[in-house]
N, C-alpha and C. Protein backbone atom coordinates (compact mmCIF):
# COMPACT_ATOMS: atom_id res chain seq x y z
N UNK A 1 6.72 -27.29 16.21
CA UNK A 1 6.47 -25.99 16.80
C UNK A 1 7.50 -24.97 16.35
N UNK A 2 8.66 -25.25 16.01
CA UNK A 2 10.09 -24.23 15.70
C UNK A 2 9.14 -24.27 14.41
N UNK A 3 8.97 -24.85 13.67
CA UNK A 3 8.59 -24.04 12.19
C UNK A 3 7.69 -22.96 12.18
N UNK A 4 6.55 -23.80 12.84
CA UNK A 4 5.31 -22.66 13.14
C UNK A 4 5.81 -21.28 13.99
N UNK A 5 6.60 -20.81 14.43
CA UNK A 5 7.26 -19.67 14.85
C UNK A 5 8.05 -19.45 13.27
N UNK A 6 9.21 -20.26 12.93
CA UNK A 6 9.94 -19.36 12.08
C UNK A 6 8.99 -19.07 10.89
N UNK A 7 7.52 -19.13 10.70
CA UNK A 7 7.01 -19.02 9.71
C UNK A 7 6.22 -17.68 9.89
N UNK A 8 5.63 -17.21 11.44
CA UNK A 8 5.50 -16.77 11.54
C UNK A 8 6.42 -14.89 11.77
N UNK A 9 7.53 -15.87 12.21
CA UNK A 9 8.62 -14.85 12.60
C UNK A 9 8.77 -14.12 10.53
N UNK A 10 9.21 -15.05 9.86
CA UNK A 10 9.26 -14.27 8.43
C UNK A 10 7.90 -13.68 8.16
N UNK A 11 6.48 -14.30 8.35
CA UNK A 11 5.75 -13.21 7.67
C UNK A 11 5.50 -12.01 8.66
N UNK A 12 5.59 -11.84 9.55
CA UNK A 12 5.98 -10.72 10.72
C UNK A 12 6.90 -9.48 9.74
N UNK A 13 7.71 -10.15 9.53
CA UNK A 13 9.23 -9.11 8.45
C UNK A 13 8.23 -8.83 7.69
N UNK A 14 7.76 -9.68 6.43
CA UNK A 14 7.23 -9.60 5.48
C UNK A 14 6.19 -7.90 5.96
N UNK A 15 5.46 -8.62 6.58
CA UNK A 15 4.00 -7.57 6.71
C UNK A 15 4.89 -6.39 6.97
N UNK A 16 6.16 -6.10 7.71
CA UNK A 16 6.64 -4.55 7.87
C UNK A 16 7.21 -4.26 6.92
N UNK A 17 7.31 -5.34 6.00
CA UNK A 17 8.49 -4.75 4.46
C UNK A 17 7.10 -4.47 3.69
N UNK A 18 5.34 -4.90 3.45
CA UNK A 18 4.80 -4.40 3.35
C UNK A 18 4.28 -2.98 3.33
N UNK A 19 4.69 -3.10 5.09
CA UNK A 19 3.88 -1.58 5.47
C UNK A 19 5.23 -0.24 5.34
N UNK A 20 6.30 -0.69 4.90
CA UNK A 20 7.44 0.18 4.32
C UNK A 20 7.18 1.01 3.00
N UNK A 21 6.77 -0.56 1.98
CA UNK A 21 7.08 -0.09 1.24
C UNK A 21 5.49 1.11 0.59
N UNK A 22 4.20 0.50 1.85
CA UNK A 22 3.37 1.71 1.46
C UNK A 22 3.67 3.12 1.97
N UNK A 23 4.77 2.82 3.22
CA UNK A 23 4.52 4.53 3.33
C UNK A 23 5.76 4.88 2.43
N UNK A 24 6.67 4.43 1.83
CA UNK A 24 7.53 4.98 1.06
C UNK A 24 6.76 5.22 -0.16
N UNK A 25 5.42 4.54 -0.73
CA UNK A 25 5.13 5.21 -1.52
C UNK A 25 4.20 6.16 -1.65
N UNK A 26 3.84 6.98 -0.69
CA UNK A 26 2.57 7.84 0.09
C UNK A 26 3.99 8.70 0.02
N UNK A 27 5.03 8.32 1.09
CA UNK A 27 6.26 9.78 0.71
C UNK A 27 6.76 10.35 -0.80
N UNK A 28 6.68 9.36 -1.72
CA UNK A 28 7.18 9.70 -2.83
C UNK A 28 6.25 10.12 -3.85
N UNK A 29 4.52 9.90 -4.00
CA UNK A 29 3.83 10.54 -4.39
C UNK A 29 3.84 11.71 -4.03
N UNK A 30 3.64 11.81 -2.78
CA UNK A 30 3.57 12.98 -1.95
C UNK A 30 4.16 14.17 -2.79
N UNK A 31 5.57 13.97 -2.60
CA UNK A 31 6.82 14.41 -3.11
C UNK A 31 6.46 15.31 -4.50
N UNK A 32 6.19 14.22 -5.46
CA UNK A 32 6.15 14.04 -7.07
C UNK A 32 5.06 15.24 -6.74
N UNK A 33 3.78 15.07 -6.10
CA UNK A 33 2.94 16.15 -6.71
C UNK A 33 2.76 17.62 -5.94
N UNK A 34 3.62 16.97 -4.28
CA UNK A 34 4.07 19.00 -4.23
C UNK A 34 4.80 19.84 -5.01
N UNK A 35 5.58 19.10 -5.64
CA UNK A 35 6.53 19.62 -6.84
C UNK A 35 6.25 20.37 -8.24
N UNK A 36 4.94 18.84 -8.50
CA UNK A 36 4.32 19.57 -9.68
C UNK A 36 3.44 20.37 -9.15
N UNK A 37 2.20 20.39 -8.00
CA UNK A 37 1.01 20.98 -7.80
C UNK A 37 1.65 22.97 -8.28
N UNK A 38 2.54 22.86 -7.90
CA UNK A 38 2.25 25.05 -8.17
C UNK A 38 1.60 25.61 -6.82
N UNK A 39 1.47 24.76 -5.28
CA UNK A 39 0.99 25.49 -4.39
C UNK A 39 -0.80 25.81 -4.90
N UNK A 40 -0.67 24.41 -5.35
CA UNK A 40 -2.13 24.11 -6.20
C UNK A 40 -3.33 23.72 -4.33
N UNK A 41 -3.74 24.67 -3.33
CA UNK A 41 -4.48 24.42 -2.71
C UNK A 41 -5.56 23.04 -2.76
N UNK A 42 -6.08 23.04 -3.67
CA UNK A 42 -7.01 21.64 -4.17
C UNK A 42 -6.44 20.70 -4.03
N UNK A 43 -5.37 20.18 -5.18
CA UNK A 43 -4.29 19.02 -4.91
C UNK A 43 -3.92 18.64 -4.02
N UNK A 44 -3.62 19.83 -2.77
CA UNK A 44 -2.95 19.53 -1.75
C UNK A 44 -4.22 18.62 -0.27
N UNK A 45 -5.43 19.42 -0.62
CA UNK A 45 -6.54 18.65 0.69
C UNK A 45 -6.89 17.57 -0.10
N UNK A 46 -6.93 17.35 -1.41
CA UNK A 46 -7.22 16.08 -2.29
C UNK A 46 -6.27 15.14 -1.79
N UNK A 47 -4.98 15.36 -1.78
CA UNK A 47 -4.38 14.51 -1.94
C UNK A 47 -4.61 13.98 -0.43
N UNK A 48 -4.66 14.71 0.69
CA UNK A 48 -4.80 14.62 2.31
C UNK A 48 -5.36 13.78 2.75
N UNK A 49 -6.86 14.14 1.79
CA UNK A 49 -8.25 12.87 2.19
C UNK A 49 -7.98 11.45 1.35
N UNK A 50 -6.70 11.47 0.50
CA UNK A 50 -6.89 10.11 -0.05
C UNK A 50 -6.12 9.46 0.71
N UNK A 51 -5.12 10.27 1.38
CA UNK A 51 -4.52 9.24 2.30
C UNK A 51 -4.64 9.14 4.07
N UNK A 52 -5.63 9.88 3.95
CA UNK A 52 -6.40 9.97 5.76
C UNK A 52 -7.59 8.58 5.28
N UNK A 53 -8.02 8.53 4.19
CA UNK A 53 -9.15 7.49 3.92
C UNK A 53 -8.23 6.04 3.81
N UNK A 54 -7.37 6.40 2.79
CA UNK A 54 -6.54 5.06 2.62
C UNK A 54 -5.92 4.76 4.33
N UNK A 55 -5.55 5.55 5.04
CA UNK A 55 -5.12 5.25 6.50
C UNK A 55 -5.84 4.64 7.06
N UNK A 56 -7.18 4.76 7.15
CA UNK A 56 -8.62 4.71 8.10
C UNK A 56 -8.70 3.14 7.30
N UNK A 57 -8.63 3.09 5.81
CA UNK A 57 -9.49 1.64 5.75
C UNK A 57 -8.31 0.74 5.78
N UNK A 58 -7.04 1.38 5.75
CA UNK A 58 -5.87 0.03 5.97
C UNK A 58 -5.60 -0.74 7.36
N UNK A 59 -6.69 -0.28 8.03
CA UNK A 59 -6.72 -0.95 9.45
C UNK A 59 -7.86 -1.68 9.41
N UNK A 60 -8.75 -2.29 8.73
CA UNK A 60 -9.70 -3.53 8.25
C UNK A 60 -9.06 -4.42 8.38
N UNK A 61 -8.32 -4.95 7.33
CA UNK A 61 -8.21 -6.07 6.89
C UNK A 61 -7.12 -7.16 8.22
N UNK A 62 -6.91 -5.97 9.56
CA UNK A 62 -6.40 -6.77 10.44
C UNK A 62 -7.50 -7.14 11.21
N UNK A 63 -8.47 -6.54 10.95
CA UNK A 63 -9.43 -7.79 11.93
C UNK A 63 -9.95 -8.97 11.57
N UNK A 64 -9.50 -9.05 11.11
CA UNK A 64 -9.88 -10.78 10.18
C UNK A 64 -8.66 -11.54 10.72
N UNK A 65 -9.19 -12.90 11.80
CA UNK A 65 -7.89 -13.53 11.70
C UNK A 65 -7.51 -14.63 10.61
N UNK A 66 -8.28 -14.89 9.55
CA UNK A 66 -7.95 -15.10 8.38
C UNK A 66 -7.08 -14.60 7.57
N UNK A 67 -5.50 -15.58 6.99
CA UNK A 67 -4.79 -14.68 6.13
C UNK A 67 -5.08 -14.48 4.78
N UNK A 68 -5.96 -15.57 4.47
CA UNK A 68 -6.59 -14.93 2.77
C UNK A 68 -7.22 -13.63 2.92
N UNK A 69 -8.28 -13.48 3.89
CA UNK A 69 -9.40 -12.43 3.75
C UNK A 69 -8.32 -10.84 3.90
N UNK A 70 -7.01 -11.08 5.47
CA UNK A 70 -6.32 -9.74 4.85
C UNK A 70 -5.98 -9.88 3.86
N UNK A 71 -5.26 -10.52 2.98
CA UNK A 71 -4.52 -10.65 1.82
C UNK A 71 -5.38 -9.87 0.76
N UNK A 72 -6.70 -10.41 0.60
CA UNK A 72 -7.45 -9.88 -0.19
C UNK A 72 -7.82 -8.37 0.20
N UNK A 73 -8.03 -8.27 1.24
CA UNK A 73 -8.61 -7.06 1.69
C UNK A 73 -7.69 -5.76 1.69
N UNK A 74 -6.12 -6.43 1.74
CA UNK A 74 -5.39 -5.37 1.66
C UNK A 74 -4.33 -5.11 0.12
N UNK A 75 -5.12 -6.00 -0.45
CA UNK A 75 -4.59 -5.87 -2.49
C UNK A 75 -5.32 -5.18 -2.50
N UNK A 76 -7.28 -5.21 -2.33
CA UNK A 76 -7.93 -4.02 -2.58
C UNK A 76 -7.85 -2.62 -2.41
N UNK A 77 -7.30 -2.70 -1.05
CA UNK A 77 -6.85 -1.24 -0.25
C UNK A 77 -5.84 -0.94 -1.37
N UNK A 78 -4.64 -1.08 -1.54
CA UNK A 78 -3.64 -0.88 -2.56
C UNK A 78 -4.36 -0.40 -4.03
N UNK A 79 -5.30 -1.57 -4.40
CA UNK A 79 -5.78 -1.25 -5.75
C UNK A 79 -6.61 -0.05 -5.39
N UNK A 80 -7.00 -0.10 -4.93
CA UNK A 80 -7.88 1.51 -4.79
C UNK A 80 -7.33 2.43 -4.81
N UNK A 81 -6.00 2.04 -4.07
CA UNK A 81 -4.73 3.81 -3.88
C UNK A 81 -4.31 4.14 -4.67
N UNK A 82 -3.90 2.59 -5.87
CA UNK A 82 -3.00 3.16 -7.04
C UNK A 82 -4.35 3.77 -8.04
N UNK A 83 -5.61 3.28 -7.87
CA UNK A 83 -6.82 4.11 -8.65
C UNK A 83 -7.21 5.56 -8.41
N UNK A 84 -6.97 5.42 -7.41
CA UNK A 84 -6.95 7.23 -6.57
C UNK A 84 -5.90 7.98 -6.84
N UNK A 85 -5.00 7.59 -7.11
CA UNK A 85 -3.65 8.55 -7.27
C UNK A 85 -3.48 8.39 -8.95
N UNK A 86 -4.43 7.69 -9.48
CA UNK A 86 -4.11 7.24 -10.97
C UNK A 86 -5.29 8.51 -11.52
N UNK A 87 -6.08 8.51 -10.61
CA UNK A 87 -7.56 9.56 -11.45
C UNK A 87 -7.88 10.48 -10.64
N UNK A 88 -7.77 10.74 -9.21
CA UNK A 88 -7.57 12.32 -8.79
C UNK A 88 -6.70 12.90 -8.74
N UNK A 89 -5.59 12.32 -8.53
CA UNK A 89 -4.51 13.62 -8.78
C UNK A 89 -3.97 13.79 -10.13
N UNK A 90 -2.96 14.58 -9.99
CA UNK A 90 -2.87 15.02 -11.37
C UNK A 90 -2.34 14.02 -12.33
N UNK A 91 -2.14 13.91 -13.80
CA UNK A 91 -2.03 12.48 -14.29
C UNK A 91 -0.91 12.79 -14.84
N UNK A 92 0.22 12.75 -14.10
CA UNK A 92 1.78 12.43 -14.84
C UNK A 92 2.41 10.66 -15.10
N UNK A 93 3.52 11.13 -15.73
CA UNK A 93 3.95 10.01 -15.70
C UNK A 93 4.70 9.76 -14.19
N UNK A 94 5.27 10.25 -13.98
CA UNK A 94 5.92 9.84 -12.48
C UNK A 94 5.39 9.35 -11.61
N UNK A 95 3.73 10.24 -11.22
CA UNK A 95 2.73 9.67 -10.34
C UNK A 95 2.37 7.82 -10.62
N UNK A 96 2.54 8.21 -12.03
CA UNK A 96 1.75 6.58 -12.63
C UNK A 96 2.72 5.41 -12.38
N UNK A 97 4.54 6.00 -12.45
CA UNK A 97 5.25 4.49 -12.71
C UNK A 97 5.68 4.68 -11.04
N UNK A 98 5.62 5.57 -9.91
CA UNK A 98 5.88 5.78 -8.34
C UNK A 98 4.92 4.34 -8.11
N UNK A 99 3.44 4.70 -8.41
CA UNK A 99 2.38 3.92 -8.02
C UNK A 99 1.86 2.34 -8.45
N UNK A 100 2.48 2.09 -9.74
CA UNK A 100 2.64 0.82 -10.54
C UNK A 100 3.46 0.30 -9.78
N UNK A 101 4.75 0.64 -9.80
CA UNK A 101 5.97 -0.01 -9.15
C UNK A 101 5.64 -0.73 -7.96
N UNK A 102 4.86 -0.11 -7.07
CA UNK A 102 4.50 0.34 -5.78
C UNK A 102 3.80 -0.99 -5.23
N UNK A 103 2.86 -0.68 -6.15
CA UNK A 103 1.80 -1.83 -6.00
C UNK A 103 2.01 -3.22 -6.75
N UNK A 104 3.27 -2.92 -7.40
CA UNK A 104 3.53 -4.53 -7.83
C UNK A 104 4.48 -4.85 -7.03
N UNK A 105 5.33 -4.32 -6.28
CA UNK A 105 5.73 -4.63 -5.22
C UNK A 105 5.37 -5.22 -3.86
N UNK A 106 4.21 -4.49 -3.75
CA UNK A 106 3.43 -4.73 -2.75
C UNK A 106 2.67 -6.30 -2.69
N UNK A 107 2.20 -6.10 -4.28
CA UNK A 107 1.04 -7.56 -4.19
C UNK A 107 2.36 -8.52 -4.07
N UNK A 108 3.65 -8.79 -4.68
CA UNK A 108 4.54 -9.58 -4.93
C UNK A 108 4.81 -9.97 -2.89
N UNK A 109 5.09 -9.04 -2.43
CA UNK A 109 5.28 -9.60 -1.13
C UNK A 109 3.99 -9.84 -0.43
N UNK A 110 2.87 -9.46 -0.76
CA UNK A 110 1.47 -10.39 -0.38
C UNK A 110 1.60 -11.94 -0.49
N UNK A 111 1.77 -11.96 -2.23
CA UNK A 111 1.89 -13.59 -2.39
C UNK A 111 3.26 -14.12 -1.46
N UNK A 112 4.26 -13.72 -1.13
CA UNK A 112 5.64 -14.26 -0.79
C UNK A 112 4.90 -14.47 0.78
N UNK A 113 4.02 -13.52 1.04
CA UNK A 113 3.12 -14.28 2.64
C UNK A 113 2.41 -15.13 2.75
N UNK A 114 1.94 -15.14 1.42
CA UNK A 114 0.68 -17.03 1.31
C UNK A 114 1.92 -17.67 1.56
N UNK A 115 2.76 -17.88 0.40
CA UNK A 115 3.29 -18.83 0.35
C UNK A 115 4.15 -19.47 1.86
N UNK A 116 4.85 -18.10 2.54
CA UNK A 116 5.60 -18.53 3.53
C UNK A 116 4.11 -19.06 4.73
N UNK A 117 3.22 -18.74 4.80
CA UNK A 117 2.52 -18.89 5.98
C UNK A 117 2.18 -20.17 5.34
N UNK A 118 1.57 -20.64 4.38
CA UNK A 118 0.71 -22.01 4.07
C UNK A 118 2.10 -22.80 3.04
N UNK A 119 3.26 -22.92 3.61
CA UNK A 119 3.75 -23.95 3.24
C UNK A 119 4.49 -24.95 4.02
């Protein structure tokens, strides 16, 4: 029973070092393209609805009490964000290596949750 807690107790951390490191990268896109936009009106409700949508569907994949199905469900959510921020907003390099980084970060502590929960 102590394992089955401390396994749970680390992927607990895990899932908030997850959900860190997405809003640190929602702040730092953010950032990158008020900077570049020019008070670009468009950019700015574009960018709004990708992350009011990405908000709305990143609360799925907790209703599954299955940890593969979130796992999967929330690489997709990710892959979609870094696709959305890769082809509607504007296409710099900064946006591209903020959002790469981001999401290989992200999937890397996905897998570090299989592993800690199913070992």
């Amino acid at each position: 029973m102590i394992e089955k807690d401390r396994r749970e107790y680390w992927s607990s951390i895990i899932q908030i070092l997850i959900d860190l490191s997405n809003l640190i990268e929602q702040l730092i896109v953010y950032f990158i393209v008020k900077q570049e936009s020019n008070n670009n009106k468009y950019e700015e409700r574009l960018f709004f609805f990708v992350l009011l949508i990405i908000g709305l569907l990143s609360n799925l994949p907790s209703a599954s009490p299955y940890l593969y199905i979130q796992t999967i469900g929330s690489i997709s959510i990710e892959f979609g964000e870094l696709l959305s921020y890769l082809f509607l907003l504007k296409k710099s390099i900064s946006v591209f290596l903020a959002s790469f980084i981001s999401f290989s970060i992200e999937v890397i502590l996905h897998s570090i949750n299989i592993i800690v929960e199913y070992s």
